[in-house]
C-alpha atoms as a PDB file:
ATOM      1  CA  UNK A   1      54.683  13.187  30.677  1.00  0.00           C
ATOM      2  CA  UNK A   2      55.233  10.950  27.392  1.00  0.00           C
ATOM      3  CA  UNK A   3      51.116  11.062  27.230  1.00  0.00           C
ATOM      4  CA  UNK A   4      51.288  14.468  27.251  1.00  0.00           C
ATOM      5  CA  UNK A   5      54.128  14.581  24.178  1.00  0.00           C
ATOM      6  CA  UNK A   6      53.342  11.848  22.063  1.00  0.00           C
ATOM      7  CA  UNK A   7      50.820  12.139  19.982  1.00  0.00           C
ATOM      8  CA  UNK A   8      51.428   8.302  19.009  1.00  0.00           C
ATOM      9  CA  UNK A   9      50.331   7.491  22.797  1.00  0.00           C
ATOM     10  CA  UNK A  10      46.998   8.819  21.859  1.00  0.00           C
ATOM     11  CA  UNK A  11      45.663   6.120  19.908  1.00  0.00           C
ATOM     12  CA  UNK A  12      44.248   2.870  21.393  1.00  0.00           C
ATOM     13  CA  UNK A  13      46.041   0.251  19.888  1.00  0.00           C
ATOM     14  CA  UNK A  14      49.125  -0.278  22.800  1.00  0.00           C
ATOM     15  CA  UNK A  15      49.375  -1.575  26.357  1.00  0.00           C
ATOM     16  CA  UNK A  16      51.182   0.101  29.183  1.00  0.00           C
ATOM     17  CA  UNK A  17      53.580  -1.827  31.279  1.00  0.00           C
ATOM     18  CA  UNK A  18      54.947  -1.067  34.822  1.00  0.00           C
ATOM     19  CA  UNK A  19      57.878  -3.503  35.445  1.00  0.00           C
ATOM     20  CA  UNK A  20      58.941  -3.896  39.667  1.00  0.00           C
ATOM     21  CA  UNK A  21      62.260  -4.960  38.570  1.00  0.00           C
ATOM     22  CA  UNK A  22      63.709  -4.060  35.402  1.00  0.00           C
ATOM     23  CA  UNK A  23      66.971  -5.767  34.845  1.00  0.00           C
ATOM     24  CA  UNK A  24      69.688  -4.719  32.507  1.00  0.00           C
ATOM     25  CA  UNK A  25      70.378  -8.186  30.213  1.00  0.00           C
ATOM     26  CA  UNK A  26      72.546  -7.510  27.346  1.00  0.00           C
ATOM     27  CA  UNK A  27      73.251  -5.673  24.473  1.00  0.00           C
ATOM     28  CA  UNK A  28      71.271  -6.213  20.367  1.00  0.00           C
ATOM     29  CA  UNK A  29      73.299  -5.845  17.511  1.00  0.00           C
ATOM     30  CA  UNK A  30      75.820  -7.022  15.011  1.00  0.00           C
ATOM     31  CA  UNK A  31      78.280 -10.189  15.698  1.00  0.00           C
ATOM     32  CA  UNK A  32      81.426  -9.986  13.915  1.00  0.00           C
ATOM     33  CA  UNK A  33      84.459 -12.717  13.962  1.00  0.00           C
ATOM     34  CA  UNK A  34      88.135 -12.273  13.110  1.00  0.00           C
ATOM     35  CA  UNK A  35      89.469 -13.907  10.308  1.00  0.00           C
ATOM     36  CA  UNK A  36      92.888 -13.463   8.682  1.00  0.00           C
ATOM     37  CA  UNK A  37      91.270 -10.899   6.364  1.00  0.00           C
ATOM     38  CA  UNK A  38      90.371  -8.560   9.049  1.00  0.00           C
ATOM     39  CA  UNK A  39      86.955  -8.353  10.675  1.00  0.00           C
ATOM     40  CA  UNK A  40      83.214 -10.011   8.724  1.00  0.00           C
ATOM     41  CA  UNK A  41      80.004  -9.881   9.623  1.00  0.00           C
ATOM     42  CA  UNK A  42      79.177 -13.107  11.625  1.00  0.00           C
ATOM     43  CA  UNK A  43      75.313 -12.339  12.103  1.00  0.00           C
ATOM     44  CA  UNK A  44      73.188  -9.477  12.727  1.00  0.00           C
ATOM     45  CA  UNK A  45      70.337  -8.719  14.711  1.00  0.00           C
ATOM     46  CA  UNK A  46      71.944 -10.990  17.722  1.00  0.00           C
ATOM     47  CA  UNK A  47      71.494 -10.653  21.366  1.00  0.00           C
ATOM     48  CA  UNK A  48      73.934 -11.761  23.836  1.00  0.00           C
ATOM     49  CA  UNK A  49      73.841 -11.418  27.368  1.00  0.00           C
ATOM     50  CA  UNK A  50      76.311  -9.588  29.597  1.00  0.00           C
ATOM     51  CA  UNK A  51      79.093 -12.071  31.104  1.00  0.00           C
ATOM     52  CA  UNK A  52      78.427 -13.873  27.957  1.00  0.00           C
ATOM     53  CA  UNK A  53      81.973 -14.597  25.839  1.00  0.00           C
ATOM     54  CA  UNK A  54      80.700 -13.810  22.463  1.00  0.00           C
ATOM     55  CA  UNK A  55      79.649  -9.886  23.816  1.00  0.00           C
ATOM     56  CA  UNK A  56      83.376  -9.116  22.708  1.00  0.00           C
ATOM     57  CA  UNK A  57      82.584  -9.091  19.584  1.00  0.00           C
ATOM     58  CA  UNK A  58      79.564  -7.606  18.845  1.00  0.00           C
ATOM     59  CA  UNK A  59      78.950  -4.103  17.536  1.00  0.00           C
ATOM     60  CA  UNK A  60      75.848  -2.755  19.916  1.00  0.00           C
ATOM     61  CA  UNK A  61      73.008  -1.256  18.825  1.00  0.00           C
ATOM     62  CA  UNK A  62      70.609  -1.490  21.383  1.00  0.00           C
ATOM     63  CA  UNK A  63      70.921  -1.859  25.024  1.00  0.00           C
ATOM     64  CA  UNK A  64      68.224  -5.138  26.225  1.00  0.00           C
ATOM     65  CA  UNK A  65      66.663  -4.544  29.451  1.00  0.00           C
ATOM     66  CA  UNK A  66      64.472  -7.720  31.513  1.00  0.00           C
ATOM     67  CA  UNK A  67      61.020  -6.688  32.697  1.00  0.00           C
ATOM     68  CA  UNK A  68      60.122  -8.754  35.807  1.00  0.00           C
ATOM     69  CA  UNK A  69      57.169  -8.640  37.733  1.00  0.00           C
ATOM     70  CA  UNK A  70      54.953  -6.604  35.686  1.00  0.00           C
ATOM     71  CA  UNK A  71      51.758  -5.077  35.242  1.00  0.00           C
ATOM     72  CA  UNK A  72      49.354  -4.182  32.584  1.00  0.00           C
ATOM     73  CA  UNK A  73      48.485  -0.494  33.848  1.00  0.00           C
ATOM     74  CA  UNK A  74      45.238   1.161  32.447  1.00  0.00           C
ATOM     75  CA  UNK A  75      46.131   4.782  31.775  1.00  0.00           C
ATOM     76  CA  UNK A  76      41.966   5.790  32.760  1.00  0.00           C
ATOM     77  CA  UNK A  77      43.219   5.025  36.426  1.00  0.00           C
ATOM     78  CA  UNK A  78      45.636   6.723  36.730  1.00  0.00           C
ATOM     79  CA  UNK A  79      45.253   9.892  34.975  1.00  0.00           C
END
């Protein structure tokens, strides 16, 4: 279905990937510390794992997902 709606998907510069086991690892965004000034900007762009103690305070972006056991899939096959 995404071949079939994105045009970018087309083109021949990208690998496909089928992952057995895709794990949920963390979250990717913005780490922020509390001072006696309020909340600052600690660093950005982080990742932390779930479980880990820093995840309290970071503002999420992105959710990070683990690929294990994969496979490089050639779209000719299977279409």
């Amino acid at each position: 279905m995404a071949i079939e709606r994105c045009p970018h998907l087309s083109r021949e510069d990208f690998v496909v990937l089928r992952a057995r086991t895709p794990k949920l690892w963390g979250v990717f965004g913005t780490a922020y510390e509390l001072t006696v000034d309020g909340w600052r900007t600690q660093a950005v762009d982080v990742m932390r794992p779930y479980g880990d103690e820093g995840l309290k305070a970071v503002l999420a972006s992105r959710t990070v997902r683990e690929l294990r056991a994969v496979a490089v899939v050639d779209l000719r096959e299977v279409l």
